[in-house]
N, C-alpha and C. Protein backbone atom coordinates (compact mmCIF):
# COMPACT_ATOMS: atom_id res chain seq x y z
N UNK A 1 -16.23 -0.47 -26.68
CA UNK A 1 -15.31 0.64 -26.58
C UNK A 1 -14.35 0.39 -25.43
N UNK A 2 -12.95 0.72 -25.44
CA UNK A 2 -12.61 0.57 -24.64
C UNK A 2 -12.10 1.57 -23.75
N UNK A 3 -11.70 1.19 -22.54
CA UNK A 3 -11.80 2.15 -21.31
C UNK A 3 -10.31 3.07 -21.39
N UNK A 4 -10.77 3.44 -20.84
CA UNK A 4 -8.97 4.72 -20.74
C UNK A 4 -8.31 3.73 -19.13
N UNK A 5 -7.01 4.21 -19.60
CA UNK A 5 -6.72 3.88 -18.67
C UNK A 5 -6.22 4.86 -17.06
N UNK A 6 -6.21 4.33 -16.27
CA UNK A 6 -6.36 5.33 -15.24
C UNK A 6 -5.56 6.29 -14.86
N UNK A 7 -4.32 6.04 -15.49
CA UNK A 7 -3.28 7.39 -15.07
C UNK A 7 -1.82 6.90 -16.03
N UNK A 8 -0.34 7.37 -15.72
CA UNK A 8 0.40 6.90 -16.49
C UNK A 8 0.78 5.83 -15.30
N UNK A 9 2.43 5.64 -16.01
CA UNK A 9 3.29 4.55 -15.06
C UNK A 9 2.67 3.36 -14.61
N UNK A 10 2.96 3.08 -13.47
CA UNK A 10 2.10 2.00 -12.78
C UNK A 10 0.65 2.08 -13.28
N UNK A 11 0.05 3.08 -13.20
CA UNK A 11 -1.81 3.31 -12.91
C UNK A 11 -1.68 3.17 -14.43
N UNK A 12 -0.78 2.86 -15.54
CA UNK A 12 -1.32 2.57 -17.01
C UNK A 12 -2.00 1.30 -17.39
N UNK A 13 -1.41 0.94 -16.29
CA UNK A 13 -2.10 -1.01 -16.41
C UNK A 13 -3.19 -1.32 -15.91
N UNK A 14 -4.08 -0.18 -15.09
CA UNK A 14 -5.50 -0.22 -14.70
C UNK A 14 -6.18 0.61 -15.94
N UNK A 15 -7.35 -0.02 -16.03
CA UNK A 15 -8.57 0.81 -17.22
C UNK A 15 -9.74 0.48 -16.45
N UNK A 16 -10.39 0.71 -17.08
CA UNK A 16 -12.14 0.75 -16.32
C UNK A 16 -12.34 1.20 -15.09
N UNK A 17 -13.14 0.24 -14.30
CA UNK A 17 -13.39 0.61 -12.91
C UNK A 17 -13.79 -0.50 -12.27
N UNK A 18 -13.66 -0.41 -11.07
CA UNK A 18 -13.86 -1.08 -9.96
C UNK A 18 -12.52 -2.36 -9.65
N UNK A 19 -11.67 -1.71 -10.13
CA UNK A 19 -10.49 -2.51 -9.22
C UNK A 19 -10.04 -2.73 -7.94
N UNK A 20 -10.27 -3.60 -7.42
CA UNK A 20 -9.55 -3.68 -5.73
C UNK A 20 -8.08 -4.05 -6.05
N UNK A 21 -7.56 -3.65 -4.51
CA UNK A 21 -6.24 -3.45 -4.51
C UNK A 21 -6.64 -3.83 -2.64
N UNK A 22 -5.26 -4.91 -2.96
CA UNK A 22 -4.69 -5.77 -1.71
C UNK A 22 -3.89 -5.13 -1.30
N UNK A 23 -4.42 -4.35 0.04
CA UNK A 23 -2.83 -3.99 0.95
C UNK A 23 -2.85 -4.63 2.36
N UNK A 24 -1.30 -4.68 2.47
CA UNK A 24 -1.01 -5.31 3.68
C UNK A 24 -0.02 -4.60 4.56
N UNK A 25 0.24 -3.65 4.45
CA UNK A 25 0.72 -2.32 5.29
C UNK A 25 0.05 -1.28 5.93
N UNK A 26 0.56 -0.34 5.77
CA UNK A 26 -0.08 0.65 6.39
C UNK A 26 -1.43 1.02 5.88
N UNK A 27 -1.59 1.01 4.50
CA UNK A 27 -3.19 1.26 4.34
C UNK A 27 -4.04 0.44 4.65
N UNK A 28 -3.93 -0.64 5.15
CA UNK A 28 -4.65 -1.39 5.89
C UNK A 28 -5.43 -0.97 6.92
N UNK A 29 -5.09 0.47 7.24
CA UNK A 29 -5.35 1.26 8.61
C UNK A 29 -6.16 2.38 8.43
N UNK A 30 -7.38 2.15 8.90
CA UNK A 30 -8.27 4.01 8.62
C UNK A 30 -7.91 4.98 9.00
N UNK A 31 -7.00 5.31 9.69
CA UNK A 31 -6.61 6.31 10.39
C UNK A 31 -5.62 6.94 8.77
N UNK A 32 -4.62 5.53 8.25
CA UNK A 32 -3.90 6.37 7.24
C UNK A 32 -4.66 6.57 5.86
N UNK A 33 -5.48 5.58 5.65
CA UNK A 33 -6.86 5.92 4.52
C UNK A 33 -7.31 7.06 4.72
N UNK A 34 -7.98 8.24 6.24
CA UNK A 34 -8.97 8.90 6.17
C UNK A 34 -7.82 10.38 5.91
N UNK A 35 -6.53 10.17 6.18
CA UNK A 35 -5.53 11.47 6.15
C UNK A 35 -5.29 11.44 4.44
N UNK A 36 -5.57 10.44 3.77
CA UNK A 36 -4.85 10.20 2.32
C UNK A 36 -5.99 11.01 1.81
N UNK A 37 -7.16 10.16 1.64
CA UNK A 37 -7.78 9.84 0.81
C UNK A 37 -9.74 10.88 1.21
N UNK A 38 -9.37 10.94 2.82
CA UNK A 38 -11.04 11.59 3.41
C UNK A 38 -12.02 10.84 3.88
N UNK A 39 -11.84 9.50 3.60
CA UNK A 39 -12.29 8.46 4.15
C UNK A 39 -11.83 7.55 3.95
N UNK A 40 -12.80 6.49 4.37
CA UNK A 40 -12.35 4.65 4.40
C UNK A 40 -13.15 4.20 3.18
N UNK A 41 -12.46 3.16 2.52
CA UNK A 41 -13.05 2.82 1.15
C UNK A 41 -13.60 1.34 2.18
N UNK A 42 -14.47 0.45 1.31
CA UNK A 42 -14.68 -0.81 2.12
C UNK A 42 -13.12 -2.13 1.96
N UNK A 43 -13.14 -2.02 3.16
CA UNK A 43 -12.10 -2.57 3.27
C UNK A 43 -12.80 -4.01 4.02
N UNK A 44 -12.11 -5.25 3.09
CA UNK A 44 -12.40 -6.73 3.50
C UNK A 44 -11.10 -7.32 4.03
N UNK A 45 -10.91 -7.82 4.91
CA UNK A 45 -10.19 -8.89 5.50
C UNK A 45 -9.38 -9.91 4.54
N UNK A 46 -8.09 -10.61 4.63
CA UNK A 46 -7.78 -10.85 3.61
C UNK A 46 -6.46 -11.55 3.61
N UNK A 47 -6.10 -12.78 2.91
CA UNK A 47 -4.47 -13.39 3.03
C UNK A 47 -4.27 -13.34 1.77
N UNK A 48 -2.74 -13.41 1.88
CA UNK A 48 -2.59 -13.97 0.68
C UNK A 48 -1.12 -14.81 0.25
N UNK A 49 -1.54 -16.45 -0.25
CA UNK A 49 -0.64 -16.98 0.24
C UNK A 49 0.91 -16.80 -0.89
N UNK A 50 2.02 -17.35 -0.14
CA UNK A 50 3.01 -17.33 -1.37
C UNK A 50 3.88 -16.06 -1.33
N UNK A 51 3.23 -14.98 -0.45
CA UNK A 51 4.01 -13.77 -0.05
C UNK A 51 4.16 -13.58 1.00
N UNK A 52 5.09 -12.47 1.81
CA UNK A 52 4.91 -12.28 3.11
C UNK A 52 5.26 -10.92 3.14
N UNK A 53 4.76 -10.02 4.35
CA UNK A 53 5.25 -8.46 4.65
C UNK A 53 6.53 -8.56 5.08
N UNK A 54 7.51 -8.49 4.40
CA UNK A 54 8.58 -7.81 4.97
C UNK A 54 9.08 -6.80 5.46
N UNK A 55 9.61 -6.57 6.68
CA UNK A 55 9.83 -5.69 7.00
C UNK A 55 11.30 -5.10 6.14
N UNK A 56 11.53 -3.46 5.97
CA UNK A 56 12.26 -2.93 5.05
C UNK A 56 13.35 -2.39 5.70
N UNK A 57 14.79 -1.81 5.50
CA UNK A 57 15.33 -1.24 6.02
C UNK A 57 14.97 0.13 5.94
N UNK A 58 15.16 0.94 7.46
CA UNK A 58 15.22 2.22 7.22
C UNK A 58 13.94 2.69 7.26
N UNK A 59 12.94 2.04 6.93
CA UNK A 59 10.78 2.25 6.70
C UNK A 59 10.60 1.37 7.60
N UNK A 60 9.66 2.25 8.02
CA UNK A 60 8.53 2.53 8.95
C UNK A 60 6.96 1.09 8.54
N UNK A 61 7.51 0.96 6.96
CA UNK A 61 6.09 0.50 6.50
C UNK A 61 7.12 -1.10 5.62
N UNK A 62 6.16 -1.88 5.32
CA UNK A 62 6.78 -3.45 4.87
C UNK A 62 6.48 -3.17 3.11
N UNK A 63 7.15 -4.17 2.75
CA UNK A 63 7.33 -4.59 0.88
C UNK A 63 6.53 -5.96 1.04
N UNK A 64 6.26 -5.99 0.20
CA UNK A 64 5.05 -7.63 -0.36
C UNK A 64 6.45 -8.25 -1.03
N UNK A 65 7.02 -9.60 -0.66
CA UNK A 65 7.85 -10.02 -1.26
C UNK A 65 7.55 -11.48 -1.21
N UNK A 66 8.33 -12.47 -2.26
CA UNK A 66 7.49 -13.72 -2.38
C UNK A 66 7.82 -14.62 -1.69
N UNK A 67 7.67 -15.25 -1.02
CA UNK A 67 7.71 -16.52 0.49
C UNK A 67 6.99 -17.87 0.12
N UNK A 68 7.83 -18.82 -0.67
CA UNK A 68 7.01 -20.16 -0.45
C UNK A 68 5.99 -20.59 0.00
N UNK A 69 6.12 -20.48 1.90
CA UNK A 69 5.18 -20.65 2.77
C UNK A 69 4.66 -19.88 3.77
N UNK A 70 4.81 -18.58 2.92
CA UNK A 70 4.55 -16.98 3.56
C UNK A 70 3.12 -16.93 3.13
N UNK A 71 2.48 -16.07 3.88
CA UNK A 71 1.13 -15.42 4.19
C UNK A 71 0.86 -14.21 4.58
N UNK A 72 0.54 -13.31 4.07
CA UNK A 72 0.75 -12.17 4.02
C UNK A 72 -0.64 -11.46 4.33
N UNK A 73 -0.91 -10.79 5.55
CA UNK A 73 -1.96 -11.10 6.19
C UNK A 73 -2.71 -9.22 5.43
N UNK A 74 -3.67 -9.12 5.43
CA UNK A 74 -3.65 -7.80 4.97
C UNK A 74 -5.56 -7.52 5.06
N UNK A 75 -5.77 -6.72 3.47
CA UNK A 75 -7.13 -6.07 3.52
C UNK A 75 -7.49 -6.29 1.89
N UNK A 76 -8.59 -6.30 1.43
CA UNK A 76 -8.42 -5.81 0.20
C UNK A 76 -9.71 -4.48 0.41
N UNK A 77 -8.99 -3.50 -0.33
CA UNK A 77 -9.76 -2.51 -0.49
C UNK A 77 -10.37 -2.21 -1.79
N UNK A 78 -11.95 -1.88 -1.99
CA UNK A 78 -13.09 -1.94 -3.03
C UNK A 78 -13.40 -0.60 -3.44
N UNK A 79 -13.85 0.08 -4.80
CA UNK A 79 -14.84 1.14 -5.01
C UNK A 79 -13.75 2.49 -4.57
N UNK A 80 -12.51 2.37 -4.80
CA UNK A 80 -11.65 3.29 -5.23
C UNK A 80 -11.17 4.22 -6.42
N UNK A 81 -12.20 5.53 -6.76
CA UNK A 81 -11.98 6.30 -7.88
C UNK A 81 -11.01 6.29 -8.38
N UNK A 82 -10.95 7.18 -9.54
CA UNK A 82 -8.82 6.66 -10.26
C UNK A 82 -9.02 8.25 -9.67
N UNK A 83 -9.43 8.92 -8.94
CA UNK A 83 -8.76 10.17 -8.55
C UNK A 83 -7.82 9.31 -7.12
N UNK A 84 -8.50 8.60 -6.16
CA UNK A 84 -7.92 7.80 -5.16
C UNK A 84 -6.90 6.80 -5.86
N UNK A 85 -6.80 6.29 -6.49
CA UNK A 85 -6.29 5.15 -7.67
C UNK A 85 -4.88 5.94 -7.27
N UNK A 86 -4.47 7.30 -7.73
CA UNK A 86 -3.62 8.27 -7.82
C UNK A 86 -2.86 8.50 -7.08
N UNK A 87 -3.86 9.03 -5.68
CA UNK A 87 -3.13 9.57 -4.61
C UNK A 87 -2.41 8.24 -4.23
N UNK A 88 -2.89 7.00 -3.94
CA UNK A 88 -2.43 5.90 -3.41
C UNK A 88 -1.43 5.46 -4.32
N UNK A 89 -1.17 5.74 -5.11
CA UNK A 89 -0.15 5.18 -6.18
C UNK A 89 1.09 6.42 -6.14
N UNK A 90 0.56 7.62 -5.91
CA UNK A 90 1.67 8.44 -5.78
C UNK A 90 2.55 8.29 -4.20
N UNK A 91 1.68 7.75 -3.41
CA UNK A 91 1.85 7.57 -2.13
C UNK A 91 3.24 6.74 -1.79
N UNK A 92 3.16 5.44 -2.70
CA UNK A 92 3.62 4.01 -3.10
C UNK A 92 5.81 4.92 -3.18
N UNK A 93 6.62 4.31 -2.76
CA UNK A 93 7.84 4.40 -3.33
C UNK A 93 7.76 3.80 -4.65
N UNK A 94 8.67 4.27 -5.48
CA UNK A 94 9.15 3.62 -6.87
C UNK A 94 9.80 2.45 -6.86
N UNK A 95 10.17 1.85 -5.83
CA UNK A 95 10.62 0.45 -5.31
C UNK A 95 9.08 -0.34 -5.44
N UNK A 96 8.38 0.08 -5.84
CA UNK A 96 7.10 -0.55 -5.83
C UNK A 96 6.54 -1.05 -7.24
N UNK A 97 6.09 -2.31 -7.68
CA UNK A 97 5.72 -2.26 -8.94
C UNK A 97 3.93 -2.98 -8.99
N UNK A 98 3.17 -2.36 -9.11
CA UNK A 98 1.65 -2.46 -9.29
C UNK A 98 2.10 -4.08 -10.00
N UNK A 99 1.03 -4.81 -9.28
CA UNK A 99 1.17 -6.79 -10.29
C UNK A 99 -0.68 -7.03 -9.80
N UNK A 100 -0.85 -7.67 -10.83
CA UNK A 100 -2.20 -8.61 -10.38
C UNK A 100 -1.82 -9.66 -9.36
N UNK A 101 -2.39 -9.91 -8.05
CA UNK A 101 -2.03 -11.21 -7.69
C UNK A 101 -3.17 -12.28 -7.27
N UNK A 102 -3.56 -13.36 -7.13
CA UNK A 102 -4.84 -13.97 -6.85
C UNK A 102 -5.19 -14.34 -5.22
N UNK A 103 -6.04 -13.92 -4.68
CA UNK A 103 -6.10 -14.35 -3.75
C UNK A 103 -7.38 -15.47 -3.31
N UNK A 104 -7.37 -15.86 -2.19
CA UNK A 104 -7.96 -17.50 -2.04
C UNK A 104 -9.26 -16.95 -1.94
N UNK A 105 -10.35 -17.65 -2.66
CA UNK A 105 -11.96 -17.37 -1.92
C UNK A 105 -12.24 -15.82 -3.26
N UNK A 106 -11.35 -15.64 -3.99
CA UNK A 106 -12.23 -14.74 -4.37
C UNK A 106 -11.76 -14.89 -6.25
N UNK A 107 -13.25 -14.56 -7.03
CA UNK A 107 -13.09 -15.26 -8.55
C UNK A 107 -11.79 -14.42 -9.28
N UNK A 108 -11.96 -12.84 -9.32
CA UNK A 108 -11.15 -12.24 -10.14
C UNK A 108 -9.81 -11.62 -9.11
N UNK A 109 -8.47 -11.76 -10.03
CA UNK A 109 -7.42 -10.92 -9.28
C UNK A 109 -7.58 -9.85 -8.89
N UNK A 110 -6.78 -9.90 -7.61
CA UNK A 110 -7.09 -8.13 -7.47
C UNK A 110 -5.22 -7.66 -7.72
N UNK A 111 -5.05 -6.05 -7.48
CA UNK A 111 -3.90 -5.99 -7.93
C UNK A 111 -2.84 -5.24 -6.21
N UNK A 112 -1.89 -5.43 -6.06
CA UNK A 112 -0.85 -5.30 -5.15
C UNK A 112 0.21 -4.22 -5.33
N UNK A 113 0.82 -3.79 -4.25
CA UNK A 113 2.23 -3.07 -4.82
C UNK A 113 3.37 -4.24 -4.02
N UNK A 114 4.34 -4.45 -4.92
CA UNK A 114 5.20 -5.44 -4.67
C UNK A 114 6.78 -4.76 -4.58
N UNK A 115 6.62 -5.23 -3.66
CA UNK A 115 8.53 -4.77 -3.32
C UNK A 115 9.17 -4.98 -4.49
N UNK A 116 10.46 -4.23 -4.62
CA UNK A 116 11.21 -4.85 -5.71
C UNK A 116 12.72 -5.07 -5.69
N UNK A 117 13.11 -4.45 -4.46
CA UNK A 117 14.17 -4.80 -4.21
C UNK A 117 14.46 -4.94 -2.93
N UNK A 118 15.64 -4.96 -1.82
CA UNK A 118 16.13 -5.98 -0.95
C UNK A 118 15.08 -5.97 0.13
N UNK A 119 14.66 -6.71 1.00
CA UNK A 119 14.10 -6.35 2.16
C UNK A 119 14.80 -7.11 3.06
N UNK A 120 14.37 -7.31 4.63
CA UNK A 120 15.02 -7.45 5.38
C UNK A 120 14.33 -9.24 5.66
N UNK A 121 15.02 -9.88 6.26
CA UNK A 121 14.35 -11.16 6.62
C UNK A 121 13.31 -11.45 7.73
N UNK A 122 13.04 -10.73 8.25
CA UNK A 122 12.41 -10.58 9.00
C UNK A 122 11.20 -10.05 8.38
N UNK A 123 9.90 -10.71 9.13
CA UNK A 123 8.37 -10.27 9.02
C UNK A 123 7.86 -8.70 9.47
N UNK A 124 7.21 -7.88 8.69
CA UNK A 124 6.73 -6.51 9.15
C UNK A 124 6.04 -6.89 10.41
N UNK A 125 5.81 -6.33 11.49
CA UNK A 125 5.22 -6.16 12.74
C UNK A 125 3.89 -5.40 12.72
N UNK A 126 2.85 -5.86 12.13
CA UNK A 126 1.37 -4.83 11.97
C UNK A 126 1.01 -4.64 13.54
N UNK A 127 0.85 -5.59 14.45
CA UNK A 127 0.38 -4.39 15.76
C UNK A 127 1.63 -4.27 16.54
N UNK A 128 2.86 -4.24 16.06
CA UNK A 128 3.51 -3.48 16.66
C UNK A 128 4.12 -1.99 15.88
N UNK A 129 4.01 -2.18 14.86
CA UNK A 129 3.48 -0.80 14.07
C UNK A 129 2.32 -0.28 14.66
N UNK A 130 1.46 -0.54 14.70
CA UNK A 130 0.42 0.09 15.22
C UNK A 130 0.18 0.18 16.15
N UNK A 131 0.91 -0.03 17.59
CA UNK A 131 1.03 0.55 19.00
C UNK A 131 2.72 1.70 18.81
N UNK A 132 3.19 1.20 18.25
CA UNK A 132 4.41 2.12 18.16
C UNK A 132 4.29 3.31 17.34
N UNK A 133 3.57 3.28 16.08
CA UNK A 133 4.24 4.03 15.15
C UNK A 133 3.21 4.83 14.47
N UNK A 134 1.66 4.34 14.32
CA UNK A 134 0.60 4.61 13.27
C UNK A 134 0.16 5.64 13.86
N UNK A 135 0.01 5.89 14.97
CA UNK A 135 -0.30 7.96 15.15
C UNK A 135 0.65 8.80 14.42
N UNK A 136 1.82 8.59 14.48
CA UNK A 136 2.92 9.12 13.92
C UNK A 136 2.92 9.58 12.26
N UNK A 137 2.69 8.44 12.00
CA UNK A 137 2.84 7.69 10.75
C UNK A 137 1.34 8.35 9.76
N UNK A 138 0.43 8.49 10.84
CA UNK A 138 -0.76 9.49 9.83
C UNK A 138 -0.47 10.26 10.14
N UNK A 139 0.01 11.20 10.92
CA UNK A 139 0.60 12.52 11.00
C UNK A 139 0.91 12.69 9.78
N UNK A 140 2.36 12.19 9.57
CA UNK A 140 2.78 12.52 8.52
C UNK A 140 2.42 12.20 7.09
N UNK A 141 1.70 11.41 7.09
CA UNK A 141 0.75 11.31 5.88
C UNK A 141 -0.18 12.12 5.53
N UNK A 142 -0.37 13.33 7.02
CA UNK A 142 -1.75 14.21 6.50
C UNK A 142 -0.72 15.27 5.97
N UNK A 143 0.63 15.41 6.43
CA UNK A 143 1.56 16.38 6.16
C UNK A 143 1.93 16.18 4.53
N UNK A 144 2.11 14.66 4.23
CA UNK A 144 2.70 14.72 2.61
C UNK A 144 1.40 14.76 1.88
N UNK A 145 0.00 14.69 2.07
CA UNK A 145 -1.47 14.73 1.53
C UNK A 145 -1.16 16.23 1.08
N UNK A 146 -1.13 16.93 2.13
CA UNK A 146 -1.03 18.37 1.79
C UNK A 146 0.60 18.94 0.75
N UNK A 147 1.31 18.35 0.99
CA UNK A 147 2.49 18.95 0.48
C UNK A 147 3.32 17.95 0.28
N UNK A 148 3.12 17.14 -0.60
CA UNK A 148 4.33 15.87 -1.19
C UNK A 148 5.58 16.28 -1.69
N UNK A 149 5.79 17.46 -2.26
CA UNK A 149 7.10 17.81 -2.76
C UNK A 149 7.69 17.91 -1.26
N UNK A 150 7.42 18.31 0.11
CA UNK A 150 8.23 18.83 0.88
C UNK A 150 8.56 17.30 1.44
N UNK A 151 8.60 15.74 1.03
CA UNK A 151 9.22 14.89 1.16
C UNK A 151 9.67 14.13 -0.06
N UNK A 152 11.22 14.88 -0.12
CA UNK A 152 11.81 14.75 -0.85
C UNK A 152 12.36 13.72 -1.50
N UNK A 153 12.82 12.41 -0.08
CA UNK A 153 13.33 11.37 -0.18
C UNK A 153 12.27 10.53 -0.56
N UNK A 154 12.75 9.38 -1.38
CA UNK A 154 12.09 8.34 -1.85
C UNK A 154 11.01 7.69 -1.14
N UNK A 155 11.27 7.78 0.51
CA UNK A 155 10.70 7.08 0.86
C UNK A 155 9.28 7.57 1.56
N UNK A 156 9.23 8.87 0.86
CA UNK A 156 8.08 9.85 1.49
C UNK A 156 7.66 9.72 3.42
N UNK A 157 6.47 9.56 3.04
CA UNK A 157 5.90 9.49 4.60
C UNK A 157 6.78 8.96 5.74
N UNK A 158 6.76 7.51 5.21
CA UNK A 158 7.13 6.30 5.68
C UNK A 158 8.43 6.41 6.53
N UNK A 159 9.36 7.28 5.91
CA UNK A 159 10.89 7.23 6.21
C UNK A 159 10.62 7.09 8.23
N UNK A 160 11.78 6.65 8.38
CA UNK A 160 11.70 6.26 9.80
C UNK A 160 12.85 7.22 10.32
N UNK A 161 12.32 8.87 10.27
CA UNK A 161 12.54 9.85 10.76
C UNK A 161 12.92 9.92 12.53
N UNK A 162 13.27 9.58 13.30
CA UNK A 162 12.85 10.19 14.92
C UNK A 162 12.45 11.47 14.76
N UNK A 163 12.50 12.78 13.85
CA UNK A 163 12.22 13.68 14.47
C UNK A 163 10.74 14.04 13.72
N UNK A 164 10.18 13.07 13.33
CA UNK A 164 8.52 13.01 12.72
C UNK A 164 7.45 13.43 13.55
């Protein structure tokens, strides 16, 4: 029999269960996992080669975009309900497109959100995001958890507001 799949849009291309999902941004971070989601899912350590975090214009948070001899340093996260499947996918800008991608050391793909359009040339900054910006940055993630319509712009949470 086969499985339903987990939601529409993006989440139509997941069915069953137990999909991991490679992030290399901000959910990489428990602080923005425990405001999303209520806790930390198991999160493993993790590269992946052939891409790199770009940093984005205007966000706070990087795009997965493809790099020859890029490495894209991140997490993969395990044992995520399709109720979590959801929130994290609603979370995602529409500049984002759910892809399987393979990473080294492990048998089955896991799946990614991938930039899709311009980013900046430059590499995302993970601990300088995260001395600068990630208190901030779950703030406002516990703010759009509770009330997502009241961020209107595309770029939800993330937007690189000063007055956040």
């Amino acid at each position: 029999m086969a499985s339903a799949a987990l939601g529409e849009g993006r989440l139509g291309r997941l069915s069953g269960s137990d999909h991991a999902l490679f992030v290399y941004g901000t959910l990489q971070f428990p602080e923005v996992l425990t405001t999303l989601l209520g806790r930390v899912p198991s999160l493993e350590p993790a590269e992946l080669a052939g891409w790199r975090a770009a940093a984005l214009p205007r966000r706070l948070y990087p795009g997965l975009v493809a790099a020859a001899h890029g490495r894209a340093r991140g997490a993969v996260l395990t044992g995520l309900s399709a109720t979590e499947w959801k929130i994290l996918d609603a979370f995602e800008d529409d500049e984002y497109d759910l892809r399987q991608v393979r990473l080294e050391g492990r048998n089955a793909p896991v799946w990614t959100y991938v930039w899709t359009v311009a980013a900046d040339s430059a590499d995302w900054e993970r601990d300088r995001f995260a001395a600068e910006h990630l208190a901030r940055f779950a703030v406002r993630s516990a703010r759009w958890r509770q009330d997502p319509a009241s961020f209107s712009d595309s770029a939800g949470p993330g937007w690189s507001d000063p007055s956040a």
